[in-house]
C-alpha atoms as a PDB file:
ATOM      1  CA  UNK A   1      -8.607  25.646  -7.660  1.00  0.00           C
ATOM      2  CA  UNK A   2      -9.679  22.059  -7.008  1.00  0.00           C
ATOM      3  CA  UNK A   3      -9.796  20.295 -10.068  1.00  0.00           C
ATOM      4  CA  UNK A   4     -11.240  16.786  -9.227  1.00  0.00           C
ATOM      5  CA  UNK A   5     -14.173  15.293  -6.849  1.00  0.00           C
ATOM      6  CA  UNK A   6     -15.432  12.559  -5.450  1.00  0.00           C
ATOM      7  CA  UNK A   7     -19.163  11.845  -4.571  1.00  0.00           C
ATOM      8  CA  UNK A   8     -20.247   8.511  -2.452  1.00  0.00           C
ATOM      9  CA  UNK A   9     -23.882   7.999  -1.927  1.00  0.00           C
ATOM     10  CA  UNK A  10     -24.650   5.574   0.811  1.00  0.00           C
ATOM     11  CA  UNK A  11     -28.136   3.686   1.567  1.00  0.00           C
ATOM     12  CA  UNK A  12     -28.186   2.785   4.953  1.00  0.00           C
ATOM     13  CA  UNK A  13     -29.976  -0.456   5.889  1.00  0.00           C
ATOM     14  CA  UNK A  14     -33.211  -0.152   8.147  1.00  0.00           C
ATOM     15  CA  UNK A  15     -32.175   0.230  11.567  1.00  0.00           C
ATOM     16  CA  UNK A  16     -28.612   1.036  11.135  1.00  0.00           C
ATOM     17  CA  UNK A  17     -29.051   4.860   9.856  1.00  0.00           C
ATOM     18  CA  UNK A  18     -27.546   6.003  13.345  1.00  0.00           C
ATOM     19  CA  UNK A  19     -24.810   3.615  12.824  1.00  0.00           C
ATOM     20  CA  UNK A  20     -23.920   5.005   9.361  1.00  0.00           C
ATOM     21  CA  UNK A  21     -24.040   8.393  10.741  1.00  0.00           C
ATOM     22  CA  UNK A  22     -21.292   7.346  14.277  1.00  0.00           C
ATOM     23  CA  UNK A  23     -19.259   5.849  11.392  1.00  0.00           C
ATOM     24  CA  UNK A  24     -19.132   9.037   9.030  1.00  0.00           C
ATOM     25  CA  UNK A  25     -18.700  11.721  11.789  1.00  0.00           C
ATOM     26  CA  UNK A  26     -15.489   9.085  12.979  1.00  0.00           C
ATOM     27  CA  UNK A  27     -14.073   9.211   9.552  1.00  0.00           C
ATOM     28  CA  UNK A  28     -13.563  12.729   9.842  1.00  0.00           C
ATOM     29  CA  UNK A  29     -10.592  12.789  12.206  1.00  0.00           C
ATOM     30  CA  UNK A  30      -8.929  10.251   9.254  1.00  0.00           C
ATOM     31  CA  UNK A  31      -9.587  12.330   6.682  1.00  0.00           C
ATOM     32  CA  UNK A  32      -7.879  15.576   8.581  1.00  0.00           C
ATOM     33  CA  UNK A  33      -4.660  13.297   8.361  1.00  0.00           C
ATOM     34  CA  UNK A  34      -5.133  13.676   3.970  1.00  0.00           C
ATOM     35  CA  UNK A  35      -2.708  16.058   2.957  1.00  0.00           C
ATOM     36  CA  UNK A  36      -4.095  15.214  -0.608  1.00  0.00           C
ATOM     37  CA  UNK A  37      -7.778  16.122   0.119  1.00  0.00           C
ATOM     38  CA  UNK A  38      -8.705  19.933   0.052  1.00  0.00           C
ATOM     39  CA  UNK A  39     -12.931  19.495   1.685  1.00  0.00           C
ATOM     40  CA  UNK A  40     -14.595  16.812   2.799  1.00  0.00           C
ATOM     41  CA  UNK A  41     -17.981  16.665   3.651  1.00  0.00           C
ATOM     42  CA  UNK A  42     -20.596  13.726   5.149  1.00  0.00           C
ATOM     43  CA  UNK A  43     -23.851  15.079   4.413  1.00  0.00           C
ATOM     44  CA  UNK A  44     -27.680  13.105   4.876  1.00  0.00           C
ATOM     45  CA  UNK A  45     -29.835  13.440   1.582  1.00  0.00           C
ATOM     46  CA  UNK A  46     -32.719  11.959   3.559  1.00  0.00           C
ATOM     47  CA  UNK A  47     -33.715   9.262   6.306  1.00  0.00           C
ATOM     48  CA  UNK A  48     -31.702   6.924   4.783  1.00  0.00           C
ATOM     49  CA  UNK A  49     -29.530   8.375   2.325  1.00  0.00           C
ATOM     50  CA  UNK A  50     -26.036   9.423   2.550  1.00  0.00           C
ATOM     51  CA  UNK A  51     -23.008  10.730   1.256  1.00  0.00           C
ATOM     52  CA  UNK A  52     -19.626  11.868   1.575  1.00  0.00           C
ATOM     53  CA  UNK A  53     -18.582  14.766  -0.881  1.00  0.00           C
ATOM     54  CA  UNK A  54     -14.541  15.828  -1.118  1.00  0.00           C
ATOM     55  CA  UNK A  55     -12.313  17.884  -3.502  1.00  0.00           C
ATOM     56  CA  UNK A  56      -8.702  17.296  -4.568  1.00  0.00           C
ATOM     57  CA  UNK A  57      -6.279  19.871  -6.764  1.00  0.00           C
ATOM     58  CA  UNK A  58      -4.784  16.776  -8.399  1.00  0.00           C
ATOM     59  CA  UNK A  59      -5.681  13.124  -9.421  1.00  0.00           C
ATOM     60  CA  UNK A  60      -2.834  11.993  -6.956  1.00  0.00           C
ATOM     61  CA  UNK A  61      -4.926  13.714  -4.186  1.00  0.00           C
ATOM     62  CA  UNK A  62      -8.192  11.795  -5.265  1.00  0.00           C
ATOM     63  CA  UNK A  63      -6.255   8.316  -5.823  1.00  0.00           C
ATOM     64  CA  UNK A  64      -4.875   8.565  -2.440  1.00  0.00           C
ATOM     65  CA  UNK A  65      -8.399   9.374  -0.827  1.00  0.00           C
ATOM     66  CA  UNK A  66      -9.697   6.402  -3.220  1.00  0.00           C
ATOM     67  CA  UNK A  67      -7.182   3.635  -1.778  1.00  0.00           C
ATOM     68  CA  UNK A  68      -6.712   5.309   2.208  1.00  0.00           C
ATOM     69  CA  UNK A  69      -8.078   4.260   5.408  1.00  0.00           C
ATOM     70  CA  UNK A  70     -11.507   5.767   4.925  1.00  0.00           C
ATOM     71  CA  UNK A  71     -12.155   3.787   1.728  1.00  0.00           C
ATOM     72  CA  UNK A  72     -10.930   0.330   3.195  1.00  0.00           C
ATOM     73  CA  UNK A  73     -12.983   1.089   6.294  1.00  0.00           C
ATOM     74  CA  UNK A  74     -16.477   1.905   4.038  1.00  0.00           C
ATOM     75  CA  UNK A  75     -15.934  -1.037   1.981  1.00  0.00           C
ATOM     76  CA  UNK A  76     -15.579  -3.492   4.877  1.00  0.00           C
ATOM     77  CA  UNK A  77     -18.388  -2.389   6.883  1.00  0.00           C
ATOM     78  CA  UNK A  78     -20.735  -1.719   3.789  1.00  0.00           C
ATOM     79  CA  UNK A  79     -22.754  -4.895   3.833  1.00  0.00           C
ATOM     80  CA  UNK A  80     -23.024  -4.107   7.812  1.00  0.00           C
ATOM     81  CA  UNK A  81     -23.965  -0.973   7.234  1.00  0.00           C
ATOM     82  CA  UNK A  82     -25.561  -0.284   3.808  1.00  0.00           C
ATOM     83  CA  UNK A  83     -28.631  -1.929   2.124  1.00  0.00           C
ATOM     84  CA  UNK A  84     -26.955  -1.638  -1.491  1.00  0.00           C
ATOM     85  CA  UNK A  85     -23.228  -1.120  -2.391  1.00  0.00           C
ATOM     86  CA  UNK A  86     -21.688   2.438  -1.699  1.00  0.00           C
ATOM     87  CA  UNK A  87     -22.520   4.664  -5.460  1.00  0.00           C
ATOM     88  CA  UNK A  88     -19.306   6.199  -5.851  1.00  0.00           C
ATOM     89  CA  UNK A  89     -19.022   9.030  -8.247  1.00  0.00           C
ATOM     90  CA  UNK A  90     -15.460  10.250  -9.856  1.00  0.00           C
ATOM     91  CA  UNK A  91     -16.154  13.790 -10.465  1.00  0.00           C
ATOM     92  CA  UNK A  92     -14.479  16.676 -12.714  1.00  0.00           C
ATOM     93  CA  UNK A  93     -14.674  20.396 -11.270  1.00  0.00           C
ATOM     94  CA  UNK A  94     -15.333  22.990 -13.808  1.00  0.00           C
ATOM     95  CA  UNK A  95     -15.993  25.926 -11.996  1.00  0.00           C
ATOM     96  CA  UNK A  96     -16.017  26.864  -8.021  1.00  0.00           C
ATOM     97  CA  UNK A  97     -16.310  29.557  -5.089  1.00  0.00           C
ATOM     98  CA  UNK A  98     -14.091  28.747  -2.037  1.00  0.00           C
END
């Protein structure tokens, strides 16, 4: 069972919601190359708001995730991209169906 998560809720800036979206539906071919990272989701909450949800069986799996490709991409397009700084969320799993 996946023991740790990670939740990332991104505000996109006016205008750039479709660019948000081209740049989470790229990160997915990265993320296939994360031997660490069990599911990985990019999910819209709303018009504007959006997020990336992933498990990991071990904190070695997250902290990998936390300091790849994906996370140094985000973080240097986020004031292109996002109208407030990325919300990311460190997450413990207690219980799950897979």
């Amino acid at each position: 069972m996946d023991r740790f998560a990670l939740l990332a809720q991104l505000k996109a800036r006016p205008g750039k919601e479709r660019d948000v979206e081209q740049f989470l539906v790229s990160a997915r071919l990265l993320v296939l190359q994360e031997i660490g990272t069990t599911s990985w989701y990019a999910v819209k909450f709303d018009s504007s708001l959006y997020g990336i949800f992933d498990t990991f069986p071990d904190q070695a799996g997250r902290d990998a995730h936390v300091n790849g490709e994906i996370a140094r991409l985000l973080f240097a397009r986020a004031e292109e991209l996002f109208a407030e700084p990325p919300v990311i969320q460190m997450l413990d799993i207690l219980a799950s169906k897979a």
